[in-house]
PDB file of N, CA and C in Angstrom:
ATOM      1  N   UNK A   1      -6.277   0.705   2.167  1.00  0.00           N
ATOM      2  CA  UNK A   1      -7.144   1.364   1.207  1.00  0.00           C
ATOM      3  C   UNK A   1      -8.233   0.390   0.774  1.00  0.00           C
ATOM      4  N   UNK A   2      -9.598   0.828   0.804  1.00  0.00           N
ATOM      5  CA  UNK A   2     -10.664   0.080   0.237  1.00  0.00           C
ATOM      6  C   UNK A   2     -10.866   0.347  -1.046  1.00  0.00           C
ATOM      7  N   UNK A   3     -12.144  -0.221  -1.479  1.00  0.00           N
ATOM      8  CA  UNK A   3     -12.801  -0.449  -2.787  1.00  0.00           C
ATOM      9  C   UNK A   3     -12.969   1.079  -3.386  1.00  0.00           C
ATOM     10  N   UNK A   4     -13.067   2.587  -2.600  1.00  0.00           N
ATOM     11  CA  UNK A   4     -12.990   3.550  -3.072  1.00  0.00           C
ATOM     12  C   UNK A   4     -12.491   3.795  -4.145  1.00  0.00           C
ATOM     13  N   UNK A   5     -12.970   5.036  -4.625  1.00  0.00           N
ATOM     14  CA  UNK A   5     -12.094   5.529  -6.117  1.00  0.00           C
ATOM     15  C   UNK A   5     -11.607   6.686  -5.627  1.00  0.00           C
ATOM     16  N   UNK A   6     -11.614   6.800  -4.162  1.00  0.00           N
ATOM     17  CA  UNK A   6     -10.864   8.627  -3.502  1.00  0.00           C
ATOM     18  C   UNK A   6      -9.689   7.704  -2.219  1.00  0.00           C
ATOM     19  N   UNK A   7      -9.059   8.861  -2.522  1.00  0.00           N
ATOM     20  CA  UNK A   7      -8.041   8.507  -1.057  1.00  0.00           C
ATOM     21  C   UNK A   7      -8.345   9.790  -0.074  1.00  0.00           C
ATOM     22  N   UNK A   8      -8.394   9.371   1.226  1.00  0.00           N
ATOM     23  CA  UNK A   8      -8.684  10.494   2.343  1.00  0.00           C
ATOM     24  C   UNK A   8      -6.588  11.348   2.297  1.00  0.00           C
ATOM     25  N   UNK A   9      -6.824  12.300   3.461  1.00  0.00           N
ATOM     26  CA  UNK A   9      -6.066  12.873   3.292  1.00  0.00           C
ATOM     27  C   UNK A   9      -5.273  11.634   4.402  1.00  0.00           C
ATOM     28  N   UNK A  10      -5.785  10.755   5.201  1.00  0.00           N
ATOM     29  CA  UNK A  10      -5.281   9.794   5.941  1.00  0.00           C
ATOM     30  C   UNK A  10      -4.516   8.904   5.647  1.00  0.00           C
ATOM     31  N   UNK A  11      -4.830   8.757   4.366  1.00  0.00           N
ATOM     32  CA  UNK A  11      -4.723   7.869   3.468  1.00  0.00           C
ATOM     33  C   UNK A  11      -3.354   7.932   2.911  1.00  0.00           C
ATOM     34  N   UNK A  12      -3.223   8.912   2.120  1.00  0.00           N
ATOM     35  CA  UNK A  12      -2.290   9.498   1.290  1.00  0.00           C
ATOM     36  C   UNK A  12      -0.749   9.429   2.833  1.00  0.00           C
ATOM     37  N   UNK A  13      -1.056  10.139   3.920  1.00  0.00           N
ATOM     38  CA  UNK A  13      -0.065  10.448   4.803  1.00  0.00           C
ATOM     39  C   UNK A  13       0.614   8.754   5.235  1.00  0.00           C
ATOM     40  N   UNK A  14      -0.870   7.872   5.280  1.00  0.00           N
ATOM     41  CA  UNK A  14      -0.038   6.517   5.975  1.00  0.00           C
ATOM     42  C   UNK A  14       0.531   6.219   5.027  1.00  0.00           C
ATOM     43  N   UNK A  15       0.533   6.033   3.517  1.00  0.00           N
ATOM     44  CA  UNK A  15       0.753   5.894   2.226  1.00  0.00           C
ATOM     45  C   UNK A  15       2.188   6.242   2.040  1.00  0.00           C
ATOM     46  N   UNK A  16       2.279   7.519   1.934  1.00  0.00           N
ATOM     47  CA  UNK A  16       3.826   7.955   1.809  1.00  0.00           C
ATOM     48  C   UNK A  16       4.742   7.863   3.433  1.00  0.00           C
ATOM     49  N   UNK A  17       4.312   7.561   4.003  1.00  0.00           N
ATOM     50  CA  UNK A  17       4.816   8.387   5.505  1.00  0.00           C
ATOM     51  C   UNK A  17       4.978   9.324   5.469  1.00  0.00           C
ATOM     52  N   UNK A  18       4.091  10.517   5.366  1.00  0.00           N
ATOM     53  CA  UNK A  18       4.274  11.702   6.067  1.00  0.00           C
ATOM     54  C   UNK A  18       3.483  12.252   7.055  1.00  0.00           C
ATOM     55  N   UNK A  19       3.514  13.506   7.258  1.00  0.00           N
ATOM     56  CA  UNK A  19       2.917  14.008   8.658  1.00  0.00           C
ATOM     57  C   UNK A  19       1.325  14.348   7.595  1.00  0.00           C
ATOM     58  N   UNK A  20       0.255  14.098   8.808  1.00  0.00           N
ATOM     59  CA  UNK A  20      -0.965  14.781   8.043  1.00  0.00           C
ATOM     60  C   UNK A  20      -1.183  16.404   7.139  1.00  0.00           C
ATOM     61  N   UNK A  21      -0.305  17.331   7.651  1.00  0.00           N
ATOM     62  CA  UNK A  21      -0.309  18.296   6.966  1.00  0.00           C
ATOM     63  C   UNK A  21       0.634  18.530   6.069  1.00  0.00           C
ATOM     64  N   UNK A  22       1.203  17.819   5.800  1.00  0.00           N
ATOM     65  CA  UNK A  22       2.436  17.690   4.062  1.00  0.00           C
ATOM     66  C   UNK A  22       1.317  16.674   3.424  1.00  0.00           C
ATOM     67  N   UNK A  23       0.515  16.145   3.989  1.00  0.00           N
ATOM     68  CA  UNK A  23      -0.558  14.884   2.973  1.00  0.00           C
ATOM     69  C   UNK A  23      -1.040  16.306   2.624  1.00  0.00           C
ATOM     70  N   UNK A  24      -2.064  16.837   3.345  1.00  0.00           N
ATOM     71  CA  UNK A  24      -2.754  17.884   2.962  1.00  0.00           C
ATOM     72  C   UNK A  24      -2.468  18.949   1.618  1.00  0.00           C
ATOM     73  N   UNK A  25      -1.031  19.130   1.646  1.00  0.00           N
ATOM     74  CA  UNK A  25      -0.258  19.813   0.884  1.00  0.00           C
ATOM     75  C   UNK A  25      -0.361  19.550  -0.336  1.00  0.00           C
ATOM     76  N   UNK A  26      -0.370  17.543  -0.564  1.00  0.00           N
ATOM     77  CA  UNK A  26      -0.015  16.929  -1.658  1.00  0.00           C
ATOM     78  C   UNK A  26      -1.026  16.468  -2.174  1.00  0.00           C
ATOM     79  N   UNK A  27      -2.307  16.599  -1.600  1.00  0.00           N
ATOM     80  CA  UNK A  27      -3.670  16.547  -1.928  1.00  0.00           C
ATOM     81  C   UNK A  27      -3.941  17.710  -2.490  1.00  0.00           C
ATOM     82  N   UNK A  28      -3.605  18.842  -1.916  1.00  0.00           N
ATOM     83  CA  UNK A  28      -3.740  20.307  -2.400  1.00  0.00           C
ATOM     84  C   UNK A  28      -3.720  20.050  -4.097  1.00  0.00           C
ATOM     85  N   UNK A  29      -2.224  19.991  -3.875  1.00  0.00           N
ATOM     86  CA  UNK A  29      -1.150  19.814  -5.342  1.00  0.00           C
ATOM     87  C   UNK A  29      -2.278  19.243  -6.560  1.00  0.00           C
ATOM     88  N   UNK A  30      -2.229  17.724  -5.900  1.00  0.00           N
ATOM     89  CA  UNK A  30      -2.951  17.191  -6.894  1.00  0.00           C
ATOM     90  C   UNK A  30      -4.198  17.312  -7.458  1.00  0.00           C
ATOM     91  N   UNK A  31      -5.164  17.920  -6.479  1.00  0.00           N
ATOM     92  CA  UNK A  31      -6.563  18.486  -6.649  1.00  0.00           C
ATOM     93  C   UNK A  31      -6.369  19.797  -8.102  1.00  0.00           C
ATOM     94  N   UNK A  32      -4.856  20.519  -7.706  1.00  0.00           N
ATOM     95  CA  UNK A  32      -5.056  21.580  -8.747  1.00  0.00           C
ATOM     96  C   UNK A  32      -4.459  21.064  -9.842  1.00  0.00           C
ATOM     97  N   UNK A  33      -3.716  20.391 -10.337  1.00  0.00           N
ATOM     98  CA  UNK A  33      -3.254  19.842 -11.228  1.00  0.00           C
ATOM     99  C   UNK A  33      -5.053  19.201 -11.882  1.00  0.00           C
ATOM    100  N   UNK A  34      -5.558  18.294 -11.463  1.00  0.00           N
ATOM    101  CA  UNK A  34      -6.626  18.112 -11.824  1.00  0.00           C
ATOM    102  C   UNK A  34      -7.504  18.860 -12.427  1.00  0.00           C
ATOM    103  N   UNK A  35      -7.976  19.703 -11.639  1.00  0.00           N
ATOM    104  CA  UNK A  35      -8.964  21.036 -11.857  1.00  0.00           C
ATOM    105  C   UNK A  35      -8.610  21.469 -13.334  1.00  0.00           C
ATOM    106  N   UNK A  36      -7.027  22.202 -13.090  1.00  0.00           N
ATOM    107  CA  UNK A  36      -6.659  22.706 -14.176  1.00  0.00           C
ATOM    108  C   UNK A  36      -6.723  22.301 -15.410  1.00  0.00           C
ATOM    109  N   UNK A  37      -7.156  20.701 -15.197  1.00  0.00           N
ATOM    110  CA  UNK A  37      -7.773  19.975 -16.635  1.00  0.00           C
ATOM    111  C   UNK A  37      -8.705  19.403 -16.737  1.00  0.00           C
ATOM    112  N   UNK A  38      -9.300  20.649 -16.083  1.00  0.00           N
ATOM    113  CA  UNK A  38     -10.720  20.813 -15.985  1.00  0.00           C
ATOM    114  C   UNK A  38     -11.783  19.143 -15.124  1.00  0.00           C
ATOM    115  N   UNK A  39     -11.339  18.831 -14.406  1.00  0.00           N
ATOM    116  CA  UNK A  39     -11.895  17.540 -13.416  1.00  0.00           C
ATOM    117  C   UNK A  39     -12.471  18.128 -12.487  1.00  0.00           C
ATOM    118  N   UNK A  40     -13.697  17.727 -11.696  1.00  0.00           N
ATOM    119  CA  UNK A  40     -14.295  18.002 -10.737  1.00  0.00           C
ATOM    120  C   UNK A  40     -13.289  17.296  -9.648  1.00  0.00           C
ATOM    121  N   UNK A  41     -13.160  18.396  -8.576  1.00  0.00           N
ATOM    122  CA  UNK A  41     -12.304  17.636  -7.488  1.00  0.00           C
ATOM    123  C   UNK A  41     -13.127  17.953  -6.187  1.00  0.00           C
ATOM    124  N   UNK A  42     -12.644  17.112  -4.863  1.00  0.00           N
ATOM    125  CA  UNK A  42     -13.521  17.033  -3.947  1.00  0.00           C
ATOM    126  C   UNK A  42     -12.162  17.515  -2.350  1.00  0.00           C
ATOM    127  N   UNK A  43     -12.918  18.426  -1.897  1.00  0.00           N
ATOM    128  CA  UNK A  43     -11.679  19.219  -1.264  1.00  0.00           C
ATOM    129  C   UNK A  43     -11.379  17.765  -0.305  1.00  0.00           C
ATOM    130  N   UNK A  44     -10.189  17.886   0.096  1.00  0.00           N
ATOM    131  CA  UNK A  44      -9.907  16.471   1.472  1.00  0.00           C
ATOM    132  C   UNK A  44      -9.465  15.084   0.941  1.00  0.00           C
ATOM    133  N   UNK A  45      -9.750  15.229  -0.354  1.00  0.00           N
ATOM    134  CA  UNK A  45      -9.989  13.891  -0.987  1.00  0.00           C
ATOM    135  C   UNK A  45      -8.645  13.894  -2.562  1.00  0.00           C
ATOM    136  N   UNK A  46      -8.296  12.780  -2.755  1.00  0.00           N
ATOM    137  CA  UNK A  46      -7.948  13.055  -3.988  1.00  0.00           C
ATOM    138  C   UNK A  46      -8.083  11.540  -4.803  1.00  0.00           C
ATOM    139  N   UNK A  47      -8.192  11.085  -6.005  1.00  0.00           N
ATOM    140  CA  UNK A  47      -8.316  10.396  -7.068  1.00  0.00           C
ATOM    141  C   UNK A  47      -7.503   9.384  -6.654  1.00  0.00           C
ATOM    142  N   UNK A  48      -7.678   8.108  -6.281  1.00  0.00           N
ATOM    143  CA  UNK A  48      -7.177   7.210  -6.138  1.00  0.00           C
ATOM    144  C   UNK A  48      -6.013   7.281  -7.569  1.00  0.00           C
ATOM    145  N   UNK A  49      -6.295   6.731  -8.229  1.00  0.00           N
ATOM    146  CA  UNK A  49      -5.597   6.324  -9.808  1.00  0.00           C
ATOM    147  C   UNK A  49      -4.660   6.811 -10.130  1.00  0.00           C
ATOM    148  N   UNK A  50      -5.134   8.792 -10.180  1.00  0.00           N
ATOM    149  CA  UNK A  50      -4.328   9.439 -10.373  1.00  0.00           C
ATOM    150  C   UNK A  50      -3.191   9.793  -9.401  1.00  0.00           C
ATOM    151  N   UNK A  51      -3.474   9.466  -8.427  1.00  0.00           N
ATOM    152  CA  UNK A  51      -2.548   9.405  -7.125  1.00  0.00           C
ATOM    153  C   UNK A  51      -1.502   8.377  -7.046  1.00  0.00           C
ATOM    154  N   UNK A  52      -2.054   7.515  -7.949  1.00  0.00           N
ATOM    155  CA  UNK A  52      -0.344   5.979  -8.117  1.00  0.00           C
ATOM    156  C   UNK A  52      -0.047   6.370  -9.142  1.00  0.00           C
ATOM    157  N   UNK A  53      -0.729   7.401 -10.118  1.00  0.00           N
ATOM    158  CA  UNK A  53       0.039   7.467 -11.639  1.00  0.00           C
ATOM    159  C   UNK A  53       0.938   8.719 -11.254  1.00  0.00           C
ATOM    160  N   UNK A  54       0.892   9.587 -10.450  1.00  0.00           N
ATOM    161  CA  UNK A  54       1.942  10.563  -9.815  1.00  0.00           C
ATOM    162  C   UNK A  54       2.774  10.720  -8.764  1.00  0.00           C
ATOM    163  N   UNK A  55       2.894   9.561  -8.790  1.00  0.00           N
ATOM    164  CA  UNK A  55       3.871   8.778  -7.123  1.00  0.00           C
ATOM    165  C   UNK A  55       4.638   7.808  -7.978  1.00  0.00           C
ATOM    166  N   UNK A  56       5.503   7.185  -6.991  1.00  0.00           N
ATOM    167  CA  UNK A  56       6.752   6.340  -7.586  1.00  0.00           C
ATOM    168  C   UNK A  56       5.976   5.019  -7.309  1.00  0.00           C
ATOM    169  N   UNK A  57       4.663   5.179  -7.161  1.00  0.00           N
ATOM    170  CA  UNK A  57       3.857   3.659  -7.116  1.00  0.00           C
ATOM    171  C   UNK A  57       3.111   3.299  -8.579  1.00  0.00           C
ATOM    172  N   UNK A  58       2.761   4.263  -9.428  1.00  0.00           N
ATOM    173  CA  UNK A  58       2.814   3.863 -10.409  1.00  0.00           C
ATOM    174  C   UNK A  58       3.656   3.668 -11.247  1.00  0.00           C
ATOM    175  N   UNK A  59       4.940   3.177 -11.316  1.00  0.00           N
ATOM    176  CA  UNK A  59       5.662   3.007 -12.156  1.00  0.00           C
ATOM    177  C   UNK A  59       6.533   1.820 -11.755  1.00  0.00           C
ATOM    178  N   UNK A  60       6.794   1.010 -12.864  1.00  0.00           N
ATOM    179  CA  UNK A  60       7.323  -0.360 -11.928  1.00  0.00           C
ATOM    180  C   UNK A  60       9.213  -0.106 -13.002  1.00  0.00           C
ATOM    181  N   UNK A  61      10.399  -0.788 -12.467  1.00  0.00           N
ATOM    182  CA  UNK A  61      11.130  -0.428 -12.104  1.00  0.00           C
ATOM    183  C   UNK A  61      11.859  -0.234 -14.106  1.00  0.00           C
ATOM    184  N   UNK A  62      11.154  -1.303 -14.749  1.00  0.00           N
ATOM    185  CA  UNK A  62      11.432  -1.369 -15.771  1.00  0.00           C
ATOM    186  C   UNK A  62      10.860   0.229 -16.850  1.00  0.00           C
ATOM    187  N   UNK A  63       9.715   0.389 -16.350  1.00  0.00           N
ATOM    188  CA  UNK A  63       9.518   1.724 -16.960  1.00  0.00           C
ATOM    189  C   UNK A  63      10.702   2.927 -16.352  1.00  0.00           C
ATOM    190  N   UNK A  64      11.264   3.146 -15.243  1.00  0.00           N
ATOM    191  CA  UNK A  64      12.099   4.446 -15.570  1.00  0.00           C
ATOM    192  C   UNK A  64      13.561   4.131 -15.994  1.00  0.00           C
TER     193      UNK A  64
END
């Protein structure tokens, strides 16, 4: 991952290991979760930031 503030849907799949179309899925997900609070979202793409704050990568072992 580079200096971006978006993750591709490429991104997200090498990221978790999954297949490109479950990334797609989870880009979906997160794009509407977004929207729905009211964020401009960009289809293909999703929010770097918010993408480690809703994965088990933002959270280090002492927070859960």
């Amino acid at each position: 991952m580079d200096g971006t503030s978006f993750m591709s849907v490429d991104e997200v799949a090498q990221t978790l290991g999954v297949s490109k179309s479950y990334a797609y899925k989870i880009v979906h997900q997160l794009n509407a979760e977004l929207k729905a609070e009211g964020y401009l979202t960009i289809s293909g793409r999703v929010n770097k930031q918010y993408f480690i704050e809703r994965t088990c990568y933002g959270v280090t072992k002492k927070e859960r």
